[in-house]
C-alpha atoms as a PDB file:
ATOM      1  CA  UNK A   1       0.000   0.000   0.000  1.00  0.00           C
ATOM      2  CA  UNK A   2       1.251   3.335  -0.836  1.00  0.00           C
ATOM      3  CA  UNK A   3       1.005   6.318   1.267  1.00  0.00           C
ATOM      4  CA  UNK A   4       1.611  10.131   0.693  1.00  0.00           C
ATOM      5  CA  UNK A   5       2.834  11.424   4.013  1.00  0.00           C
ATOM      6  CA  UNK A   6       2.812  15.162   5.317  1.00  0.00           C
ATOM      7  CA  UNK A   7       4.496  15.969   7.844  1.00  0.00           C
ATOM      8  CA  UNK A   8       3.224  19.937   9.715  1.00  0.00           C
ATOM      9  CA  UNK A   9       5.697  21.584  12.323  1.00  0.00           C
ATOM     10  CA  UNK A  10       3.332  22.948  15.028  1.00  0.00           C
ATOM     11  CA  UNK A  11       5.149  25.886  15.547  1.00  0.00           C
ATOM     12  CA  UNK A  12       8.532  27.616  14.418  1.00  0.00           C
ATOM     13  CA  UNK A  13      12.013  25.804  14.219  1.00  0.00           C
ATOM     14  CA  UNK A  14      14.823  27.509  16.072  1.00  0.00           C
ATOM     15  CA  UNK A  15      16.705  29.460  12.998  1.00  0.00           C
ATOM     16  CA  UNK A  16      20.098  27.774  13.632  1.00  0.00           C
ATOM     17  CA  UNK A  17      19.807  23.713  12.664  1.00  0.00           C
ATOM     18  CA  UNK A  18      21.095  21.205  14.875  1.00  0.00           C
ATOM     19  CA  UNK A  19      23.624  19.547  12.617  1.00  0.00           C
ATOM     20  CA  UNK A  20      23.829  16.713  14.647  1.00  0.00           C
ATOM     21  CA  UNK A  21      19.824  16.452  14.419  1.00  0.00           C
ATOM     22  CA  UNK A  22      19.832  16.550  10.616  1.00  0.00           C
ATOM     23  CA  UNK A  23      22.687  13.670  10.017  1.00  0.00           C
ATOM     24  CA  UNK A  24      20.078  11.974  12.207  1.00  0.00           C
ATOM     25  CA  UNK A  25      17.086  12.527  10.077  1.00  0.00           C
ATOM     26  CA  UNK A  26      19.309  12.104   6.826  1.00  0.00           C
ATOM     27  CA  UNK A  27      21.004   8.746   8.155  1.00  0.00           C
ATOM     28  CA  UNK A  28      17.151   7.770   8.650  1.00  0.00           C
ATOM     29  CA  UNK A  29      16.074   8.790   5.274  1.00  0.00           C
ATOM     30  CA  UNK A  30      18.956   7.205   3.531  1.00  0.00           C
ATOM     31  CA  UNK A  31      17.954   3.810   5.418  1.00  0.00           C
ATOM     32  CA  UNK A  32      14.127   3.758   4.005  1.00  0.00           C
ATOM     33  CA  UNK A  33      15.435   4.696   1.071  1.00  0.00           C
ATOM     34  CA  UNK A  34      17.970   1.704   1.008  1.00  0.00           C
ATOM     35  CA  UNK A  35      14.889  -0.650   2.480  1.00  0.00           C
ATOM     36  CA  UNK A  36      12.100   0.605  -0.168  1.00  0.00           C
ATOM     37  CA  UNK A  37       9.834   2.146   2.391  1.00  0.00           C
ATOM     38  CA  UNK A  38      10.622   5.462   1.007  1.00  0.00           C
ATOM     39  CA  UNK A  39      10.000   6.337  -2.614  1.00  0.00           C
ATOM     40  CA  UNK A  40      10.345   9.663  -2.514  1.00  0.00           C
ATOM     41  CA  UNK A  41      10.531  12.771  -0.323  1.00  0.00           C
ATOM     42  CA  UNK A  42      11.724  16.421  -0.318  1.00  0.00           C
ATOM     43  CA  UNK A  43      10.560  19.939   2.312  1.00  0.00           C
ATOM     44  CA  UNK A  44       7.613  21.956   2.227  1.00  0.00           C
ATOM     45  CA  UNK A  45       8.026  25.302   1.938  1.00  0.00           C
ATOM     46  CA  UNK A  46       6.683  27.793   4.166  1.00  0.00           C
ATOM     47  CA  UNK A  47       3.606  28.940   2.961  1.00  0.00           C
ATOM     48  CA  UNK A  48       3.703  32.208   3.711  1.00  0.00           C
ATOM     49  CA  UNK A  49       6.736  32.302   0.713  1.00  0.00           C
ATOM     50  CA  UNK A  50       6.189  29.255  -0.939  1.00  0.00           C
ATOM     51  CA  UNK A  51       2.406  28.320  -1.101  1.00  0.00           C
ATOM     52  CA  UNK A  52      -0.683  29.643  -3.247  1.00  0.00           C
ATOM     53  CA  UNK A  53      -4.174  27.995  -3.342  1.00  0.00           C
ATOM     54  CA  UNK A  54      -6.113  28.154  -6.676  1.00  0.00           C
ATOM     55  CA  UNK A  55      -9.665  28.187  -5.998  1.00  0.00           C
ATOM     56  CA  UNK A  56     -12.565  27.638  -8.820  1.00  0.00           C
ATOM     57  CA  UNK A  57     -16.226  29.045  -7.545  1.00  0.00           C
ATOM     58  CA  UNK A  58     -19.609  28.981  -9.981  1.00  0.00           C
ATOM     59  CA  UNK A  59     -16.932  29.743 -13.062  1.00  0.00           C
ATOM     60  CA  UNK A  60     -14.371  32.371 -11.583  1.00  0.00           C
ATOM     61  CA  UNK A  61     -10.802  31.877 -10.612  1.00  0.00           C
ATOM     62  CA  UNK A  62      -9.437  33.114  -7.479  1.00  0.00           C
ATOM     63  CA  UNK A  63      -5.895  32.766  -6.116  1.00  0.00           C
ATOM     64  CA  UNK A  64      -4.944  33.034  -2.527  1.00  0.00           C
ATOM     65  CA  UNK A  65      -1.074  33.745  -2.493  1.00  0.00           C
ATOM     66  CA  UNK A  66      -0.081  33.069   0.084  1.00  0.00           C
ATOM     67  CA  UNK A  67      -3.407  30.750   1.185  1.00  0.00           C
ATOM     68  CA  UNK A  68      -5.627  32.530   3.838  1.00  0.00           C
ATOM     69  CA  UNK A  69      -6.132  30.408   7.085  1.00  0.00           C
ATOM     70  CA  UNK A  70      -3.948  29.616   9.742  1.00  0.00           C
ATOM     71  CA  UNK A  71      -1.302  26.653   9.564  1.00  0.00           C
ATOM     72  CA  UNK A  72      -2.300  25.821   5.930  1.00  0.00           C
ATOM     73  CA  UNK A  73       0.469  24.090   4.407  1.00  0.00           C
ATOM     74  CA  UNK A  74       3.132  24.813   7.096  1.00  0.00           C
ATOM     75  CA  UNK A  75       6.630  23.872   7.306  1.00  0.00           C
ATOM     76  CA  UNK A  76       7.154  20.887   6.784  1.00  0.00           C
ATOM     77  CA  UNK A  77       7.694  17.781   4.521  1.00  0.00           C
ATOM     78  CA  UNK A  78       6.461  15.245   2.398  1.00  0.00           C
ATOM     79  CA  UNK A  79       6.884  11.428   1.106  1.00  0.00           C
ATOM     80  CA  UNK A  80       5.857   8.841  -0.887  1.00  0.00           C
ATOM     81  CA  UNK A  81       6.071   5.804   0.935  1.00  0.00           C
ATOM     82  CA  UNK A  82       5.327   1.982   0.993  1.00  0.00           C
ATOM     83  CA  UNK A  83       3.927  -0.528   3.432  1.00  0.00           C
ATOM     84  CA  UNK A  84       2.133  -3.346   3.829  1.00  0.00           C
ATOM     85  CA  UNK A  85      -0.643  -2.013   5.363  1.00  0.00           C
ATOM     86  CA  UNK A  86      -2.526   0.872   7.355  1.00  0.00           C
ATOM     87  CA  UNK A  87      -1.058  -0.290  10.427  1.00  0.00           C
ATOM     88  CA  UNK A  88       2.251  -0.229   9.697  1.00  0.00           C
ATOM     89  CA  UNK A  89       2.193   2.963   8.225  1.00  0.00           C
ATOM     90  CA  UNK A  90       0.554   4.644  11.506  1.00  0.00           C
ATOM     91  CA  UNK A  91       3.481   2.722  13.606  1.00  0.00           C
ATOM     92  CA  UNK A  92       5.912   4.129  11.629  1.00  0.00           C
ATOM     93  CA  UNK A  93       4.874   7.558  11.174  1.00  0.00           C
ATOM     94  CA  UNK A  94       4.271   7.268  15.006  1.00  0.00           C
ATOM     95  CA  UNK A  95       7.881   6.274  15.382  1.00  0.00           C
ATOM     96  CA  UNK A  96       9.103   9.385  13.450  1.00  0.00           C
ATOM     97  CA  UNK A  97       7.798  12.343  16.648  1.00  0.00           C
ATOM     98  CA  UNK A  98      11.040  10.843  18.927  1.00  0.00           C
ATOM     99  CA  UNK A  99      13.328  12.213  15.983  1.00  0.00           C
ATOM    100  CA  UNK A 100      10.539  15.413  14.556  1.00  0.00           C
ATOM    101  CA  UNK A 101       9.176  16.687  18.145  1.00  0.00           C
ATOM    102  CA  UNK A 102       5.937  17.883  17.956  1.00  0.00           C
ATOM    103  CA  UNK A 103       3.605  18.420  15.143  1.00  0.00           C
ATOM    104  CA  UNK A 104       0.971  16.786  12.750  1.00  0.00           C
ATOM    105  CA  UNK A 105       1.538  13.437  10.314  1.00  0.00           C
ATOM    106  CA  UNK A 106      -1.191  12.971   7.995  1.00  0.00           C
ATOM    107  CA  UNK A 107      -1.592   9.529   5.966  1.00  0.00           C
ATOM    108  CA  UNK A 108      -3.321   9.234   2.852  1.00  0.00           C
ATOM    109  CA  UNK A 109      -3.196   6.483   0.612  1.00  0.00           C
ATOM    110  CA  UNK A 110      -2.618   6.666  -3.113  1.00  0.00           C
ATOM    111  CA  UNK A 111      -2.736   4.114  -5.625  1.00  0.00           C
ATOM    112  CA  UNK A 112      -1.694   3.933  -9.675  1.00  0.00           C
ATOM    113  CA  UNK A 113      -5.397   3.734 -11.534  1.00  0.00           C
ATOM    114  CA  UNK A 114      -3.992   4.555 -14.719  1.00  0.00           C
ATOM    115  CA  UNK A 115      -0.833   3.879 -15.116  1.00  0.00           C
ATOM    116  CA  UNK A 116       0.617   4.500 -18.906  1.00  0.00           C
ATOM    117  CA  UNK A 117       0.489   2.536 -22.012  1.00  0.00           C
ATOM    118  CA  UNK A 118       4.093   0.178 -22.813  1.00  0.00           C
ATOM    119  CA  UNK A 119       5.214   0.724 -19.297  1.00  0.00           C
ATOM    120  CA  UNK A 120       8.296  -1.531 -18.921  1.00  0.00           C
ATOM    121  CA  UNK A 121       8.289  -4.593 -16.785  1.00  0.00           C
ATOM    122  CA  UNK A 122       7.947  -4.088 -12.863  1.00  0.00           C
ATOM    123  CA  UNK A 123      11.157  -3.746 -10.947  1.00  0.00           C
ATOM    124  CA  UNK A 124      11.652  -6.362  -8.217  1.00  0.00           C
ATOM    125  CA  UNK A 125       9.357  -5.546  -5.635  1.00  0.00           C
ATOM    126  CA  UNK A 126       6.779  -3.774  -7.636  1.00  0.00           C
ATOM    127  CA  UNK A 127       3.573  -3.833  -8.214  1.00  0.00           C
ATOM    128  CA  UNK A 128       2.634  -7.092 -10.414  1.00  0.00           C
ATOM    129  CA  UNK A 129      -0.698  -6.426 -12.808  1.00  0.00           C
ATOM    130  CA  UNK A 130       0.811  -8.148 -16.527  1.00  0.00           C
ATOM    131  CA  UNK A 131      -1.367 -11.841 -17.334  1.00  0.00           C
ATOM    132  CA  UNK A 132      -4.556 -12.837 -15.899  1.00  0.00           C
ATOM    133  CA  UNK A 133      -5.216 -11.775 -13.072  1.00  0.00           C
ATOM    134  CA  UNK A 134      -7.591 -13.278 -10.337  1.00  0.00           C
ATOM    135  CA  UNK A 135     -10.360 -11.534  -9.410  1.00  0.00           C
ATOM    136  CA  UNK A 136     -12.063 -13.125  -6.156  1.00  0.00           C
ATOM    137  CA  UNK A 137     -16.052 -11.327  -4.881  1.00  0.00           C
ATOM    138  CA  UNK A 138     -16.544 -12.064  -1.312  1.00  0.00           C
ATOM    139  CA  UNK A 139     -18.555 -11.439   1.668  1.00  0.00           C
ATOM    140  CA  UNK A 140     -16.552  -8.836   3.637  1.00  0.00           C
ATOM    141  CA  UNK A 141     -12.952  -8.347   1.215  1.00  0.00           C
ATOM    142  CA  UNK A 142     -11.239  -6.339   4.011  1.00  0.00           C
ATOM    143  CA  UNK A 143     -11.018  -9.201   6.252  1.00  0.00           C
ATOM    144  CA  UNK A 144      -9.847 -11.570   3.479  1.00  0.00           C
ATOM    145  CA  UNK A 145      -7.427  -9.017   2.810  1.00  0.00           C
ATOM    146  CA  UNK A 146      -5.879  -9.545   6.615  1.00  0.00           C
ATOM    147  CA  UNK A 147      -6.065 -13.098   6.251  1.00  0.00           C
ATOM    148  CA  UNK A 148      -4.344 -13.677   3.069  1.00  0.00           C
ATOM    149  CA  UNK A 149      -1.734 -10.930   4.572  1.00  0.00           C
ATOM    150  CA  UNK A 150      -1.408 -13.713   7.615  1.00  0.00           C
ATOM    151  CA  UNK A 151      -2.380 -16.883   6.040  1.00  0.00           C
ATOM    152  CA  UNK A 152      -0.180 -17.080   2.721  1.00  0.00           C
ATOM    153  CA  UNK A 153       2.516 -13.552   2.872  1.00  0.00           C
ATOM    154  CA  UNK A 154       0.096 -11.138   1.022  1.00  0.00           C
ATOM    155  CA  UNK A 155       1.171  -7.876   0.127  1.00  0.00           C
ATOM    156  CA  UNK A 156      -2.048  -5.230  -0.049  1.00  0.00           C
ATOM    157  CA  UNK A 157      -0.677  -2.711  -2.393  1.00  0.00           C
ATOM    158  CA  UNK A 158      -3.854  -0.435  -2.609  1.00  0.00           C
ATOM    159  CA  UNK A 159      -7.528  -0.588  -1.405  1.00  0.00           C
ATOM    160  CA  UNK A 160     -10.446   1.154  -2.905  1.00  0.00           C
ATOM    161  CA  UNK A 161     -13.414   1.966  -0.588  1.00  0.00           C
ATOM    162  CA  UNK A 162     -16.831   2.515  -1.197  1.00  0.00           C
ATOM    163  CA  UNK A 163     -19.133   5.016  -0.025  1.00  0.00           C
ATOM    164  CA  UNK A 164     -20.371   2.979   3.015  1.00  0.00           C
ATOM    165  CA  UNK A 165     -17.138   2.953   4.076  1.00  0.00           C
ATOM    166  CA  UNK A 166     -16.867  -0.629   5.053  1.00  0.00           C
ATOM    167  CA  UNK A 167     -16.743  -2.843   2.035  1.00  0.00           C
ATOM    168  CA  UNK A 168     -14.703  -2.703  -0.584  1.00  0.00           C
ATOM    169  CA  UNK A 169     -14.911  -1.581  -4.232  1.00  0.00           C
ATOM    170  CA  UNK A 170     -11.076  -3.042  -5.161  1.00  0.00           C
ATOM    171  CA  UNK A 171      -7.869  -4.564  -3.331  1.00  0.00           C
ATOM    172  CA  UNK A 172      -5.240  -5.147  -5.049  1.00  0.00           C
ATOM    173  CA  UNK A 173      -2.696  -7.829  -3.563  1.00  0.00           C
ATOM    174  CA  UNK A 174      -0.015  -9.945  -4.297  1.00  0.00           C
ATOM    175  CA  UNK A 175       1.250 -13.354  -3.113  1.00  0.00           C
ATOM    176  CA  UNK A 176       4.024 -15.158  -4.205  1.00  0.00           C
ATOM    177  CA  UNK A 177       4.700 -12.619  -6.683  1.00  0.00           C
ATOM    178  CA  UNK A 178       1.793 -13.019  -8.361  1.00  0.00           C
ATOM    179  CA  UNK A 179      -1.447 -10.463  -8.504  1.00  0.00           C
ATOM    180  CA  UNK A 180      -4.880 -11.502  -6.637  1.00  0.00           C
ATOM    181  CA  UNK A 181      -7.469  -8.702  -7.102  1.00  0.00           C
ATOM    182  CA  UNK A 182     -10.399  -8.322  -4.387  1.00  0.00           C
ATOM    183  CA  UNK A 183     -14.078  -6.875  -3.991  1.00  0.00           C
ATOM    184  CA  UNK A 184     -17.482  -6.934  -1.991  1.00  0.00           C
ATOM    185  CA  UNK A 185     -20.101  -8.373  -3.910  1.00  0.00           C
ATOM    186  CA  UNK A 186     -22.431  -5.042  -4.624  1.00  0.00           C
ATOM    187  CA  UNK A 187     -26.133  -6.666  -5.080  1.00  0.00           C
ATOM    188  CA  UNK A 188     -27.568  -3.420  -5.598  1.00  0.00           C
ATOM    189  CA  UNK A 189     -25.542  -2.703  -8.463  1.00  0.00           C
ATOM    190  CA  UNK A 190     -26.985  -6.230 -10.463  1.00  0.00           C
ATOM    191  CA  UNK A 191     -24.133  -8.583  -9.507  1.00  0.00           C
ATOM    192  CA  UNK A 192     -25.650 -11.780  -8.378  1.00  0.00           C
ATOM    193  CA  UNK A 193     -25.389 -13.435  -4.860  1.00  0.00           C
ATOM    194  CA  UNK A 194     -22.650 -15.152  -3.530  1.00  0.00           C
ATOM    195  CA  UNK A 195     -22.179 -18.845  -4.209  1.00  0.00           C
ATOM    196  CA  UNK A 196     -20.068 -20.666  -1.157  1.00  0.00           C
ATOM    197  CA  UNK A 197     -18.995 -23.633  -3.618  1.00  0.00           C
ATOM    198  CA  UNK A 198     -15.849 -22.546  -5.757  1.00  0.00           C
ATOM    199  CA  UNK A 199     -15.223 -24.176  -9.013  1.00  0.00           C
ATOM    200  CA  UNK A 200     -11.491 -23.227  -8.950  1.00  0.00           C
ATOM    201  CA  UNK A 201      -8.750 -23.264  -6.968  1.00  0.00           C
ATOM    202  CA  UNK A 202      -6.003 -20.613  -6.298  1.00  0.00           C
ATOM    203  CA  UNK A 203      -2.401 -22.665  -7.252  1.00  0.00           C
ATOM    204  CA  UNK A 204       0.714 -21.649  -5.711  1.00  0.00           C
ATOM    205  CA  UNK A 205       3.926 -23.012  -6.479  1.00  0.00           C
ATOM    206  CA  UNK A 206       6.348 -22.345  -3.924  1.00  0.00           C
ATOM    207  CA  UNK A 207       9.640 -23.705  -2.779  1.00  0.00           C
ATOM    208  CA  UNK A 208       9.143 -24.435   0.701  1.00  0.00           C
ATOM    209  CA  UNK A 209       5.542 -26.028   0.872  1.00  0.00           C
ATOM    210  CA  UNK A 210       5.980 -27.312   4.085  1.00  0.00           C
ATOM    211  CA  UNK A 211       6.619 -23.462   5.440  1.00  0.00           C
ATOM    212  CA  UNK A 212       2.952 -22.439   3.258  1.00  0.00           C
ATOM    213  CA  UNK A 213       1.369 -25.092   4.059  1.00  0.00           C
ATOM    214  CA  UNK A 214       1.869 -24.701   8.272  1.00  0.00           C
ATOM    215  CA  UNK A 215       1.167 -20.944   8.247  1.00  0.00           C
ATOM    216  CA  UNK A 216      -2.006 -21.169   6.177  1.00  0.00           C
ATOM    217  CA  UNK A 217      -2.884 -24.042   8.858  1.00  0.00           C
ATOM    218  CA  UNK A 218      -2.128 -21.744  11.530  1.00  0.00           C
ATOM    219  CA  UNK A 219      -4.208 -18.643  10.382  1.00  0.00           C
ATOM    220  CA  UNK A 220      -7.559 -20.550  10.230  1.00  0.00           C
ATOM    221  CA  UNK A 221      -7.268 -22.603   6.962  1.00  0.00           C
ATOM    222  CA  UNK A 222      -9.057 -26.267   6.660  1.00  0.00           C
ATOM    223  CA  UNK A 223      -7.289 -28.945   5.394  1.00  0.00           C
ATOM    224  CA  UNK A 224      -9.424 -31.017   2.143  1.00  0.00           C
ATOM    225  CA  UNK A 225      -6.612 -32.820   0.639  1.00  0.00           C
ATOM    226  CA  UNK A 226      -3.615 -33.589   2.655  1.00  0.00           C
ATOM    227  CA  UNK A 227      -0.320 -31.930   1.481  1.00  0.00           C
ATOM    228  CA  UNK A 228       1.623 -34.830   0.143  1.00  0.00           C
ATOM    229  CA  UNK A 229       4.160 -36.739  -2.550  1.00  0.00           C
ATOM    230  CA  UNK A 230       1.573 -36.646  -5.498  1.00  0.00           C
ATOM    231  CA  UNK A 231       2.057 -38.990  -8.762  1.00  0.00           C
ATOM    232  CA  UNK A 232       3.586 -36.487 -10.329  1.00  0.00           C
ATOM    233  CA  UNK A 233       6.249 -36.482  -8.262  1.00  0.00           C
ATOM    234  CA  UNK A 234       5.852 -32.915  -6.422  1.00  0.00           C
ATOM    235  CA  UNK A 235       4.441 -32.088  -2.933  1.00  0.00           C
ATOM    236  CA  UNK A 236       0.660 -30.897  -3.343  1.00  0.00           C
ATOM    237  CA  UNK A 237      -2.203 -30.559  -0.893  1.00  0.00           C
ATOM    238  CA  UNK A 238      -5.731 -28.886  -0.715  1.00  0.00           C
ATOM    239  CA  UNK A 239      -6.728 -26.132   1.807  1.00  0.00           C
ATOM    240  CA  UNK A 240     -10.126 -23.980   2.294  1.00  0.00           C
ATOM    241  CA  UNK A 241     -10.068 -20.172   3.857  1.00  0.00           C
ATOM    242  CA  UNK A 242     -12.573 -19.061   5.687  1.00  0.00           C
ATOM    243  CA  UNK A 243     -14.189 -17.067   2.528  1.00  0.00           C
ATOM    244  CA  UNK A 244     -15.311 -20.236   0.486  1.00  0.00           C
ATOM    245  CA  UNK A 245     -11.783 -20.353  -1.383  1.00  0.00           C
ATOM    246  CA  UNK A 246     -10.104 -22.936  -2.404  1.00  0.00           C
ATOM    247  CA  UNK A 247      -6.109 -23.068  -2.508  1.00  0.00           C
ATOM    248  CA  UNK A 248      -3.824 -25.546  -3.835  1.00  0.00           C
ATOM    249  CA  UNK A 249      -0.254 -26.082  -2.906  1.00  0.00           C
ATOM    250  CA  UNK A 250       2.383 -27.460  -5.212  1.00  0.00           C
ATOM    251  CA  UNK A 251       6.370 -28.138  -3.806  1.00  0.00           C
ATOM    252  CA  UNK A 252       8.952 -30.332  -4.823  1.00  0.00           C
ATOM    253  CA  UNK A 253       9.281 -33.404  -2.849  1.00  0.00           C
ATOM    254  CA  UNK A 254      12.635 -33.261  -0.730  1.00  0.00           C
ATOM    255  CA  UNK A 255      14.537 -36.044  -1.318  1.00  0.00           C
END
């Protein structure tokens, strides 16, 4: 999931800089960098210098430069940043106020909708949408979000909510390096009800089945065909989440 952070002093800086303070926060920038938490990130400028706010009213055009209102756009900073989920990014931007001090972080997540035509092929860690691509409608997506997350290593890179604000109108995950796409079933919009007896199973081929097969165990999955040597030769065993999925797991067979 990707996040645009903005980070608001709550009141003036001392006019000297602490240089010891900044090869801090530059030592800690450099490392999410390095990690791929960080995607980008630069200052704010003051807005009282460095702001404007172009408004658009029944047809006319009027520019506030600087913006009227106290606090709008203070000092401060942004990013572009990358996490597995809500959570973490509240624990980390939570983590940053030891090395900040006071002030305001706000969160909001952003997500590619239209990315460009010919784009080249993904970068390791990036977002995986090339093939077909599973799309699974469930009861209640968020929560099979958090269990795939815990059940097989998901990866939620962005979440669409709809207007109720509790289902969901698109999740976009990936597992194993793979894409898995995710929505509520929306009745009211003509899509027909649920059916809680699959007529395909979710394959992945993995390395270390044992490892996949235990977690999924552990999170809540049901075992329907146990995960063993299969005449093919490989590892492979049959396992139902709590959504009415089914999932298949295929491993070589350790000699």
């Amino acid at each position: 999931m990707r996040f645009l952070q903005l980070v608001f002093a709550s009141g003036p800086r001392p006019s000297a800089p602490d240089p010891a303070h900044f090869a801090r926060l530059k030592a800690s920038i450099d490392a999410a960098i390095a990690s791929g938490e960080t995607l980008a990130t630069c200052p704010l400028g003051k807005r009282a210098t460095a702001a404007a706010r172009i408004i658009q009213q029944n047809g006319e055009i009027r520019i506030e430069d600087p913006p009227d209102g106290d606090g709008w756009l203070a000092a401060g900073g942004y990013s572009l940043l990358e996490y597995a989920s809500k959570a973490e990014a509240i624990a980390k931007a939570t983590e940053k106020f030891a090395m900040l001090g006071d002030g305001v972080i706000e969160l909001i997540q952003v997500s590619e909708m239209y990315p460009p035509p010919n784009r080249p092929p993904p970068a390791p860690g990036a977002p995986v949408t090339a093939g077909v691509i599973p799309y699974l409608t469930m009861e209640d997506a968020s929560a099979a979000s958090a269990f795939y997350q815990l059940a097989f290593g998901a990866r939620e890179v962005a979440r669409l909510a709809a207007d109720d604000g509790k289902r969901l109108m698109h999740c976009h995950l990936e597992i194993n390096g793979g894409a898995l796409m995710l929505s509520d079933n929306f009745v009211e919009y003509g899509a027909a009800p649920l059916q809680r007896s699959p007529s395909y199973t979710m394959q992945l081929v993995v390395t270390d089945g044992d490892a996949w097969w235990n977690r999924a165990l552990r999170a809540g999955c049901t075992e329907k065909m146990p995960f063993s040597v299969a005449p093919w030769g490989d590892k492979y065993g049959q396992l139902a989440d709590p959504f009415g999925v089914l999932w298949a797991i295929n491993a070589p067979a350790k000699p």
